[in-house]
Protein backbone atom coordinates (compact mmCIF):
# COMPACT_ATOMS: atom_id res chain seq x y z
CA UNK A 1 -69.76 -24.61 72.13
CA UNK A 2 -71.11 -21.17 70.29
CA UNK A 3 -74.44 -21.14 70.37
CA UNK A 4 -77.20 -18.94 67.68
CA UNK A 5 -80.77 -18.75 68.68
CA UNK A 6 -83.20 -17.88 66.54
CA UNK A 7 -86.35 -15.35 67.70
CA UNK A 8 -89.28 -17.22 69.04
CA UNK A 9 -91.65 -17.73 65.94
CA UNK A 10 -95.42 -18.19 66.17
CA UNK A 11 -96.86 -21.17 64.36
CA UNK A 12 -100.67 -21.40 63.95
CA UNK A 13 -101.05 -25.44 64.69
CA UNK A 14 -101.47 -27.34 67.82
CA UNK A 15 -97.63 -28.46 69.11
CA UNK A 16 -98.60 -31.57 68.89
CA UNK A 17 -99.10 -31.69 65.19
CA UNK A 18 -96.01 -29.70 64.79
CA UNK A 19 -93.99 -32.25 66.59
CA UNK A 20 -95.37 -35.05 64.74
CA UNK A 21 -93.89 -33.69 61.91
CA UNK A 22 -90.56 -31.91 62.93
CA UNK A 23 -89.38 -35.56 64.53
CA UNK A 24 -89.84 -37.44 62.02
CA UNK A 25 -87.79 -36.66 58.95
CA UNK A 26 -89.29 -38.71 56.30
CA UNK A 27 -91.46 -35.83 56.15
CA UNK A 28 -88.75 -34.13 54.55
CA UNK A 29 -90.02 -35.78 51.27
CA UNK A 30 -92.31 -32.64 50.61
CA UNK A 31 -88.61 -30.54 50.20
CA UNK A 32 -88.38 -32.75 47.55
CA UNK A 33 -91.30 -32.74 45.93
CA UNK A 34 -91.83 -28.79 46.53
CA UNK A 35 -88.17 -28.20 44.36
CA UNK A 36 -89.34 -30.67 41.49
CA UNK A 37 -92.70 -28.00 40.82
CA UNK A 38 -91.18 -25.03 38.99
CA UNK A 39 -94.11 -22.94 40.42
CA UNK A 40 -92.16 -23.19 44.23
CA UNK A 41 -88.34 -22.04 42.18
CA UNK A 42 -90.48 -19.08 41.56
CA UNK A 43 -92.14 -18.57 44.75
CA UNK A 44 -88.57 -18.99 46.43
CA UNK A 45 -87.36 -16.42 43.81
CA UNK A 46 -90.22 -14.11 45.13
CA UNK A 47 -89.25 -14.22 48.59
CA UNK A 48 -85.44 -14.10 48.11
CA UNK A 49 -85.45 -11.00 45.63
CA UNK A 50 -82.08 -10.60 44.16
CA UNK A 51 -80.03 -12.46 46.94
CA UNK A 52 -80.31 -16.12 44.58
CA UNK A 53 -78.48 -15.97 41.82
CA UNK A 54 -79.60 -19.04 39.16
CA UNK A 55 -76.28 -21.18 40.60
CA UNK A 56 -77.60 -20.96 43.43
CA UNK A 57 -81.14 -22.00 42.79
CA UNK A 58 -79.55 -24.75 40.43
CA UNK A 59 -77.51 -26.45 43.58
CA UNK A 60 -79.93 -26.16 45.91
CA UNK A 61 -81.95 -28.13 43.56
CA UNK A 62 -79.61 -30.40 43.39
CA UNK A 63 -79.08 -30.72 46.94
CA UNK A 64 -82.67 -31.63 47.79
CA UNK A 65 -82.42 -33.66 44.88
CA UNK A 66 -79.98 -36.22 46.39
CA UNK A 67 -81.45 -35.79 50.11
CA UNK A 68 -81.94 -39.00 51.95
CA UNK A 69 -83.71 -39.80 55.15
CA UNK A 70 -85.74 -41.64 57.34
CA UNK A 71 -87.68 -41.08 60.60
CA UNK A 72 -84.23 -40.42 62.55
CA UNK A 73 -81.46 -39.10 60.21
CA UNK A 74 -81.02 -36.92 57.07
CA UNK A 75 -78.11 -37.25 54.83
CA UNK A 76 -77.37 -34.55 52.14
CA UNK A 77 -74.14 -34.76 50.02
CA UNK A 78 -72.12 -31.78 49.82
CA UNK A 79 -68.88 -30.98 48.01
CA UNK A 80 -66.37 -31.31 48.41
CA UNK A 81 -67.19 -32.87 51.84
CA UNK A 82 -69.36 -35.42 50.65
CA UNK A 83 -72.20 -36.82 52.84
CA UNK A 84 -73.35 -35.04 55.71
CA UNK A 85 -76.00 -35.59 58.02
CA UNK A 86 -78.33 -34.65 60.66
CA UNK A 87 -79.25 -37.55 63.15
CA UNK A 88 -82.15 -37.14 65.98
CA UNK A 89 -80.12 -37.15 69.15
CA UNK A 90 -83.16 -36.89 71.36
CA UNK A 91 -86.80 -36.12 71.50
CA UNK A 92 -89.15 -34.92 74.19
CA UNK A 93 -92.28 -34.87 73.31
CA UNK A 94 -94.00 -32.50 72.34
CA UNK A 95 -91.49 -29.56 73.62
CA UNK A 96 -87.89 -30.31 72.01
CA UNK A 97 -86.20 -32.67 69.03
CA UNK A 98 -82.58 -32.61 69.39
CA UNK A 99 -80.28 -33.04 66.29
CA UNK A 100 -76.28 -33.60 66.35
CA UNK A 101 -74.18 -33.60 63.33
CA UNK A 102 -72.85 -36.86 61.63
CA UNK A 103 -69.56 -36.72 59.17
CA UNK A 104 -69.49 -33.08 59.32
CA UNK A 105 -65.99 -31.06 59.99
CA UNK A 106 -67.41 -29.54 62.92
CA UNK A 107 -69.53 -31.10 65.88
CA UNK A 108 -72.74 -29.26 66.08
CA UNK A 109 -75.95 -29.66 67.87
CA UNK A 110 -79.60 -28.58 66.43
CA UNK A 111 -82.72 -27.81 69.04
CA UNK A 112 -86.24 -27.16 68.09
CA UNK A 113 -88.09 -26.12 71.36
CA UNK A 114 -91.80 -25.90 71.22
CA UNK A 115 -94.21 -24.50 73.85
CA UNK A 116 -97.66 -24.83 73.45
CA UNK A 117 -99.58 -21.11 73.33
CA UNK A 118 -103.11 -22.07 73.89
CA UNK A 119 -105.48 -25.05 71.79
CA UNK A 120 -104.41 -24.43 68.11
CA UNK A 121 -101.04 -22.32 68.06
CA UNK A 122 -97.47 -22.96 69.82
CA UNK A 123 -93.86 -20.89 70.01
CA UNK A 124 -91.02 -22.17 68.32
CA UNK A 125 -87.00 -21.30 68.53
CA UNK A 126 -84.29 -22.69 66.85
CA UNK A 127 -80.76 -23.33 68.58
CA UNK A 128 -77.41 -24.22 66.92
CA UNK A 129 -74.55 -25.28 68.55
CA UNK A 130 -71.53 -25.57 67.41
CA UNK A 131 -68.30 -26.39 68.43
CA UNK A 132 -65.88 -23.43 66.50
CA UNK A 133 -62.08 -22.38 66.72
CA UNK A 134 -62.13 -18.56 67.28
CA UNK A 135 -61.18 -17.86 63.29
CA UNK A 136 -64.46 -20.20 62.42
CA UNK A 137 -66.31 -18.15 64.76
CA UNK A 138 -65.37 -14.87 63.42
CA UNK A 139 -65.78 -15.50 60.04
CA UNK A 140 -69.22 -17.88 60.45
CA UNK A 141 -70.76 -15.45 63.11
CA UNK A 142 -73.17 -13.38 60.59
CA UNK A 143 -73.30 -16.36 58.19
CA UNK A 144 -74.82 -18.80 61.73
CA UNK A 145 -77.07 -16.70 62.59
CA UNK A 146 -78.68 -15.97 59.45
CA UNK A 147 -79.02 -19.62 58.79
CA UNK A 148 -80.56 -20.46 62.34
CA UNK A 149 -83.38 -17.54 61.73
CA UNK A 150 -84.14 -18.13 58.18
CA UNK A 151 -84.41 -21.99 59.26
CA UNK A 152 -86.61 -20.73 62.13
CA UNK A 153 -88.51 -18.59 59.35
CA UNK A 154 -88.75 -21.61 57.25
CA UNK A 155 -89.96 -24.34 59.87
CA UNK A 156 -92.88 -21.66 60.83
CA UNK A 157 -93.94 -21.23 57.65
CA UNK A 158 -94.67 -25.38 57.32
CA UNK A 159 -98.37 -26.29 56.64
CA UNK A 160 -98.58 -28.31 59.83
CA UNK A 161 -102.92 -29.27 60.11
């Protein structure tokens, strides 16, 4: 299994509150309701500069759009591979949630570690594994490890009080 770690991220919240809300997913229903307000397209437009293009915006929308979930699984449907999901594997509270891939073409495993860093703040990384042949690998390498530190990027910048 290849494994991409993300940098360790500071997040200003207790650990507990942010693993009360990383392990449960229904709280994945603010992704939703963040893409229906046209004020957070443009905030996302903002931060990404010119590296969205509107088809890209548009199927992300979409994607939220059709997410479903509850406390221990996520599904989102992707074409052409259909649904795909992320289901809780294991959690250890408050330190790690452990996700594994469901109905994907390859196996991969998701860790959020969290480590308290005094009363009101914590440390955060984000681990994927996945399990690639070596021409997967060489052409997801860059692609990986973007998505594991923007995800990291993403998950810090959560309102989590």
């Amino acid at each position: 299994m290849t494994k991409y770690e993300s940098g360790v991220k500071k997040i200003y919240a207790p650990v507990a509150n942010v693993y009360a809300k990383l392990s449960d997913l229904t709280n994945l229903g603010v992704v939703q309701q963040r893409m229906a307000n046209p004020a957070f397209e443009q905030v996302i437009r903002q931060q990404a500069g010119d590296k969205v293009s509107d088809e890209q915006l548009a199927r992300l929308r979409e994607i939220v759009e059709g997410m479903k979930f509850d406390r221990d699984w996520v599904v989102v449907n992707v074409a052409p591979l259909g649904e795909v999901g992320l289901r809780v594997e294991e959690r250890e509270e408050p330190k790690l949630v452990k996700f594994t891939s469901e109905n994907s073409p390859v196996e991969a495993k998701l860790w959020i570690q969290l480590l308290p860093a005094g009363d009101s703040q914590c440390a955060m990384k984000v681990t994927l594994g996945a399990e690639l042949n070596f021409f997967l690998k060489q052409m997801l390498k860059g692609k990986l490890q973007d998505g594991v530190d923007r995800l990291a990027d993403m998950l810090a910048m959560i309102g989590y009080s």
